[in-house]
Protein backbone atom coordinates (compact mmCIF):
# COMPACT_ATOMS: atom_id res chain seq x y z
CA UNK A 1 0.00 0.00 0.00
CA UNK A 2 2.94 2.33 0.60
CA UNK A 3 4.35 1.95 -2.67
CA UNK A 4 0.91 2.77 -4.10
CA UNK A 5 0.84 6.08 -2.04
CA UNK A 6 4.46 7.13 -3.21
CA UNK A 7 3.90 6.59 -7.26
CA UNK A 8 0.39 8.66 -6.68
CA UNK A 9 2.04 11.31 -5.03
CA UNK A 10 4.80 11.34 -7.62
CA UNK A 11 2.69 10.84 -10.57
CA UNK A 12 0.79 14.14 -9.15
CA UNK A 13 3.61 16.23 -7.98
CA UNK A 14 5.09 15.56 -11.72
CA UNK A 15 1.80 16.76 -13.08
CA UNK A 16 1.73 19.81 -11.35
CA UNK A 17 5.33 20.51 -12.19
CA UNK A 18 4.50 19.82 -16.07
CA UNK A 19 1.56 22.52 -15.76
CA UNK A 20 3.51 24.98 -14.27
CA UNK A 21 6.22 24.94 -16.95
CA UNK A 22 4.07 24.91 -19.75
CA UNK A 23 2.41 28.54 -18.30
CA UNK A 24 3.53 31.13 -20.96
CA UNK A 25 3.43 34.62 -20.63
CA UNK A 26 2.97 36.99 -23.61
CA UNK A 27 6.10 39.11 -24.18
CA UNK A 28 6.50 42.05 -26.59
CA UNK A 29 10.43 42.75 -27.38
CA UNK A 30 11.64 46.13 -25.67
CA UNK A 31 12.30 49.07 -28.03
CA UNK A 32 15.19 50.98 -26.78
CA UNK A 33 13.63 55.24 -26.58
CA UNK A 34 9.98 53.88 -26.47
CA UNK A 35 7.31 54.96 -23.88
CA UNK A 36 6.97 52.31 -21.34
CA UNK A 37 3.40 51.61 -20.56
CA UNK A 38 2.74 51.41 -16.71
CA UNK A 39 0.45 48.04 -16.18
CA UNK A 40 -0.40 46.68 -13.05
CA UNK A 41 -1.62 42.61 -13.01
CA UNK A 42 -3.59 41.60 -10.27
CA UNK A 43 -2.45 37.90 -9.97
């Protein structure tokens, strides 16, 4: 039963580590002399 309860806690802890490296955040390249638009994300 023990060895049950450590591959389902793996299996999940992978999982979760899988979804959080797949997030993506859009990025727009910086253009050196260009107005900087002040943005605040409420996360």
């Amino acid at each position: 039963m023990k060895v049950k309860n450590v591959i389902v806690i793996s299996a999940l802890v992978a999982a979760v580590a899988l979804a959080a490296c797949r997030r993506e955040v859009v990025h727009e390249p910086m253009k050196l002399g260009a107005d900087v638009q002040a943005e605040t994300v409420a996360r």
